[in-house]
N, C-alpha and C. Protein backbone atom coordinates (compact mmCIF):
# COMPACT_ATOMS: atom_id res chain seq x y z
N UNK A 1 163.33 168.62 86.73
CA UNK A 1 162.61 168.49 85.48
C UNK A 1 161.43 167.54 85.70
N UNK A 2 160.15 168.18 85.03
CA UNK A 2 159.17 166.65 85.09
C UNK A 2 158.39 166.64 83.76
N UNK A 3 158.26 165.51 83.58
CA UNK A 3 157.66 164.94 82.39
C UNK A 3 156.13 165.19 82.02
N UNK A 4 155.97 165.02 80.94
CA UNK A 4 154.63 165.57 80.62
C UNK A 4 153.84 165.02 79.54
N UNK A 5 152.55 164.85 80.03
CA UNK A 5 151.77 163.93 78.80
C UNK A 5 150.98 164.68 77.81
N UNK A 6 150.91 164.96 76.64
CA UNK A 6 150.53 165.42 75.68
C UNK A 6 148.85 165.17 75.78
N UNK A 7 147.94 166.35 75.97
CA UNK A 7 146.74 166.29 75.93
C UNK A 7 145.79 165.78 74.82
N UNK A 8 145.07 165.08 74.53
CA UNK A 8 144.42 164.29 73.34
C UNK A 8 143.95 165.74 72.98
N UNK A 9 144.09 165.49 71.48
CA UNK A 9 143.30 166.63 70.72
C UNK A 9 141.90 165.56 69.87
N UNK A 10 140.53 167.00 70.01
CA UNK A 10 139.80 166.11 69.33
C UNK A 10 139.84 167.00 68.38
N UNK A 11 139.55 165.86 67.07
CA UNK A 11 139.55 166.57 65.74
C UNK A 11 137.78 166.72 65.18
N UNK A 12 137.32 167.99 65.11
CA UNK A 12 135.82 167.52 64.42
C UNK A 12 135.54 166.92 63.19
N UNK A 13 136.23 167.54 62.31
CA UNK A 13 136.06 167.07 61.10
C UNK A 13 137.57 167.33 60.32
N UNK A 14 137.56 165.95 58.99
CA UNK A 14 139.04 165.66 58.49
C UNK A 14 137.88 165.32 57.51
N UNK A 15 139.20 165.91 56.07
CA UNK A 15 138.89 164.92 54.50
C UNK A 15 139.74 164.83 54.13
N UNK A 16 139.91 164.05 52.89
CA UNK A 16 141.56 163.62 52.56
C UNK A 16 141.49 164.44 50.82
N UNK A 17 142.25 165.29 50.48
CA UNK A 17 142.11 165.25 48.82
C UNK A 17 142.67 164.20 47.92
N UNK A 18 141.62 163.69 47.19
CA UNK A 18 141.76 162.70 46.13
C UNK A 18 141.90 162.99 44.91
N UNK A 19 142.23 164.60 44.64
CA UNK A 19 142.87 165.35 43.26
C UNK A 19 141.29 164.78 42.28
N UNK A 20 140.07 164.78 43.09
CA UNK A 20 138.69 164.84 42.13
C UNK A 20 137.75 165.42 42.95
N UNK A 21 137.54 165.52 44.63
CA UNK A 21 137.15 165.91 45.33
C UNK A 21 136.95 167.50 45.46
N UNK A 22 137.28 167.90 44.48
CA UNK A 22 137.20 169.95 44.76
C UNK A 22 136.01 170.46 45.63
N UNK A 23 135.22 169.86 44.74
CA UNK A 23 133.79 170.82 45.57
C UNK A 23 133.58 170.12 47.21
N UNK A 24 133.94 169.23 47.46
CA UNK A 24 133.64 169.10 49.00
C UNK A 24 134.89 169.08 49.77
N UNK A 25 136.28 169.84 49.39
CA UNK A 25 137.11 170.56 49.85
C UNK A 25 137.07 171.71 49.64
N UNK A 26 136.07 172.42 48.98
CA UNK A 26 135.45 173.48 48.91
C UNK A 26 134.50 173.79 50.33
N UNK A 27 133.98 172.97 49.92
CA UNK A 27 132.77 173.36 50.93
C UNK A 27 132.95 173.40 52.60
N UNK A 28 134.49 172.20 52.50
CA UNK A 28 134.77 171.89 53.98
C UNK A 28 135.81 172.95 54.48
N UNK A 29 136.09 174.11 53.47
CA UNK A 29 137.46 174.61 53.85
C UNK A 29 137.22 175.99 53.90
N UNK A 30 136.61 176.46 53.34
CA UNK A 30 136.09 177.66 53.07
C UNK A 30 134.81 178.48 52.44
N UNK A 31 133.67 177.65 52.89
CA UNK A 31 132.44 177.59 52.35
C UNK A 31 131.76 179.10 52.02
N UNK A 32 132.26 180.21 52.70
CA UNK A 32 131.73 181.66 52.31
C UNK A 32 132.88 182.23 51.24
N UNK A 33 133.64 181.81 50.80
CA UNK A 33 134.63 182.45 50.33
C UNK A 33 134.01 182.41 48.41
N UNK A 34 134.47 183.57 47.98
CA UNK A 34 133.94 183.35 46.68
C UNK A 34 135.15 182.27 45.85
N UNK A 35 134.11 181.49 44.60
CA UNK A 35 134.39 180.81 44.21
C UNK A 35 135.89 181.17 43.10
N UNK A 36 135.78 182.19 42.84
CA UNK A 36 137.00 182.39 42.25
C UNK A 36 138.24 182.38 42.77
N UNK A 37 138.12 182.29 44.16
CA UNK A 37 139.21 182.18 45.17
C UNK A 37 139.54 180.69 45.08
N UNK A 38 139.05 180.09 44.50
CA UNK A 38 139.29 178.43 44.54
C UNK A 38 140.25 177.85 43.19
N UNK A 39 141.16 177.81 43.45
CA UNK A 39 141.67 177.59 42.25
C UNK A 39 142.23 175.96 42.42
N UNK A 40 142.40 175.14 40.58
CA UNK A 40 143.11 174.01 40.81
C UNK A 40 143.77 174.12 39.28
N UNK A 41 144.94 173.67 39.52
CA UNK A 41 145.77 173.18 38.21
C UNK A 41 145.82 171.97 38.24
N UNK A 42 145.91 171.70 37.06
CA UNK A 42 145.98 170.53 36.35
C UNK A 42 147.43 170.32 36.01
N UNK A 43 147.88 169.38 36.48
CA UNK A 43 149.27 168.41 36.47
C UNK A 43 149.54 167.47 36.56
N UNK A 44 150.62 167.01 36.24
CA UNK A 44 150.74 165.47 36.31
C UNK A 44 150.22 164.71 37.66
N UNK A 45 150.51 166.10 38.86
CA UNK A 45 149.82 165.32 39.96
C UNK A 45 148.78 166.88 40.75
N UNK A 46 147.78 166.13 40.96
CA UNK A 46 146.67 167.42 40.83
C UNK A 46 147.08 168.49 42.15
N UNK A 47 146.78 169.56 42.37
CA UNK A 47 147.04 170.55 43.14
C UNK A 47 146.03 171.48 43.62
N UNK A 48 145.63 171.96 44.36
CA UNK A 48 144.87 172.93 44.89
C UNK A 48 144.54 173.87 45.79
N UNK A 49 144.40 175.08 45.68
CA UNK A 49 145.17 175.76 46.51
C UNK A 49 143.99 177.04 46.62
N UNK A 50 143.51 177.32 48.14
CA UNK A 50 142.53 177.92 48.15
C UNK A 50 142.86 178.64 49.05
N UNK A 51 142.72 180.18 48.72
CA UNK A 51 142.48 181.54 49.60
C UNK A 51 141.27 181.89 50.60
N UNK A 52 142.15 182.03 51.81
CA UNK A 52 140.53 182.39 53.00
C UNK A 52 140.64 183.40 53.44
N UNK A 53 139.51 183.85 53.82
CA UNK A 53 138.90 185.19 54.19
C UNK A 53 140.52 186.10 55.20
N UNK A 54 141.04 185.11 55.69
CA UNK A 54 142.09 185.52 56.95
C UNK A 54 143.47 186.10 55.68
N UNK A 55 143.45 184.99 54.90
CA UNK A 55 144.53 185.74 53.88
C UNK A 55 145.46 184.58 53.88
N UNK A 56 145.04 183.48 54.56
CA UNK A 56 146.22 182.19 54.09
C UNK A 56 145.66 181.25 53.27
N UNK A 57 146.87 181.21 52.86
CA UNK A 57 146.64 180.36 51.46
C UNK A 57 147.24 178.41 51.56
N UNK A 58 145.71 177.90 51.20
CA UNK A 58 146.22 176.60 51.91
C UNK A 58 146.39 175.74 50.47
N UNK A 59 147.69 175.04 50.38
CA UNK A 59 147.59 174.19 49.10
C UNK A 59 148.11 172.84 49.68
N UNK A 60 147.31 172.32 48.67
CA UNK A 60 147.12 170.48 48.96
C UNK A 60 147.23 170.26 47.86
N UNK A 61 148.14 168.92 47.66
CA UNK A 61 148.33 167.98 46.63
C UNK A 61 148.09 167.13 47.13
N UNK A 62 147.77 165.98 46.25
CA UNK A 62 146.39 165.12 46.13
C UNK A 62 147.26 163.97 47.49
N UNK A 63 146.40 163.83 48.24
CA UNK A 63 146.13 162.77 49.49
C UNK A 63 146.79 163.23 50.36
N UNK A 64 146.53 164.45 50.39
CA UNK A 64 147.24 165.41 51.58
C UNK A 64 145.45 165.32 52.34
N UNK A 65 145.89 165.73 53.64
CA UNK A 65 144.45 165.97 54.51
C UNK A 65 144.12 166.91 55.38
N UNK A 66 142.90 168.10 55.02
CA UNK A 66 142.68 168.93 55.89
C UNK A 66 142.19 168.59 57.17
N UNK A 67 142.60 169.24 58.08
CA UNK A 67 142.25 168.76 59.38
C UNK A 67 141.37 170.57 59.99
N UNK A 68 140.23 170.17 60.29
CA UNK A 68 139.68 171.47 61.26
C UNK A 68 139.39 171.08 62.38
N UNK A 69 140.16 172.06 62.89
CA UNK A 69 140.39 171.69 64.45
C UNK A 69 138.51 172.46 65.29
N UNK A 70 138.34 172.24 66.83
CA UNK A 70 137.09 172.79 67.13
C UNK A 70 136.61 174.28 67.43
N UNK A 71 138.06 175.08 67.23
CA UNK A 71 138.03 176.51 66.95
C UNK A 71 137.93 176.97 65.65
N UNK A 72 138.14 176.18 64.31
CA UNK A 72 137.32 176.17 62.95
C UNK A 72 138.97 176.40 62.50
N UNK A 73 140.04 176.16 63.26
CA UNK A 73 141.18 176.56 62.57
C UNK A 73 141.71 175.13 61.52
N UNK A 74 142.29 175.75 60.58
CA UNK A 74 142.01 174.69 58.96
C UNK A 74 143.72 174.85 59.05
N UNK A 75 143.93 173.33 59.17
CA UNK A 75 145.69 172.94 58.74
C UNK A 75 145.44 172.28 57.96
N UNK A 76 146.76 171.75 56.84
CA UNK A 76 147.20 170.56 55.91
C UNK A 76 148.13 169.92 56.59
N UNK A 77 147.65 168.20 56.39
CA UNK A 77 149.02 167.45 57.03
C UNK A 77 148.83 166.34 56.04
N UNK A 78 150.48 165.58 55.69
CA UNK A 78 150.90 164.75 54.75
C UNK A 78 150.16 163.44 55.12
N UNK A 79 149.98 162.44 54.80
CA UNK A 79 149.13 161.55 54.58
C UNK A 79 150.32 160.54 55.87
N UNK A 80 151.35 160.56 55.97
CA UNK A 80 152.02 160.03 56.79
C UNK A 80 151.93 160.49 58.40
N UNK A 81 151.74 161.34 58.04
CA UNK A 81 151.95 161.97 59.47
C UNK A 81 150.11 161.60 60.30
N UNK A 82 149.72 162.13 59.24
CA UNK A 82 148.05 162.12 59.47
C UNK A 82 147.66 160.82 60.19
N UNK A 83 148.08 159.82 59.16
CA UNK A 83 147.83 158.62 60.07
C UNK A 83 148.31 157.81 61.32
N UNK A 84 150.03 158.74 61.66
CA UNK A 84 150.34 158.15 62.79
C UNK A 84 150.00 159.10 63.80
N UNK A 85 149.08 160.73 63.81
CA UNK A 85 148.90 161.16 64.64
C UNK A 85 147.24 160.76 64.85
N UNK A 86 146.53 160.40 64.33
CA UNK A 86 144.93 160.49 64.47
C UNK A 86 144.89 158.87 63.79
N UNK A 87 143.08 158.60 64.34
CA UNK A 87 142.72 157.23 64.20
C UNK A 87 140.78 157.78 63.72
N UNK A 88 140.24 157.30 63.50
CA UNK A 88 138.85 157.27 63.01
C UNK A 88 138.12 157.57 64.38
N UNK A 89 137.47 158.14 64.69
CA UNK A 89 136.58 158.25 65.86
C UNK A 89 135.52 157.35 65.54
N UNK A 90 135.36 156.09 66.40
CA UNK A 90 134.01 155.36 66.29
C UNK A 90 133.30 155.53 67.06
């Protein structure tokens, strides 16, 4: 058996939803997609949940964070996880 070191991933671009932010989780997530595909409810804790061209449907509640990776592929990760896997690129 031999051990193995996990390759650094670079991330290009990350935003965090702040359940007020729509339009520039709009813009960062699915910028050709028509706008009616963008939907948000209103709840005690805000939600949003947007359809892409591929047919997946990504929903975020508020201080969840999209991450696009440098092949343009778009995940959600919990605000916990987010911060013990990634750090700020300075």
């Amino acid at each position: 058996m031999s051990k193995y070191i996990k390759k650094p991933i670079v991330i290009v671009d990350a935003i965090q939803f702040n359940g007020k932010n729509h339009k520039a989780i709009y813009k960062f997530t699915c910028p050709d997609i028509p706008k009616e595909q963008f939907k948000t409810i209103d709840t005690t804790k805000p939600h949003l949940f947007i359809e892409c061209p591929d047919g997946k449907l990504i929903t975020l509640l508020e201080l969840d964070w999209i991450i696009k990776g440098e092949s343009g592929y778009i995940t959600v990760m919990k605000p916990k996880m987010f911060n013990a896997c990634y750090e700020v690129v300075k």
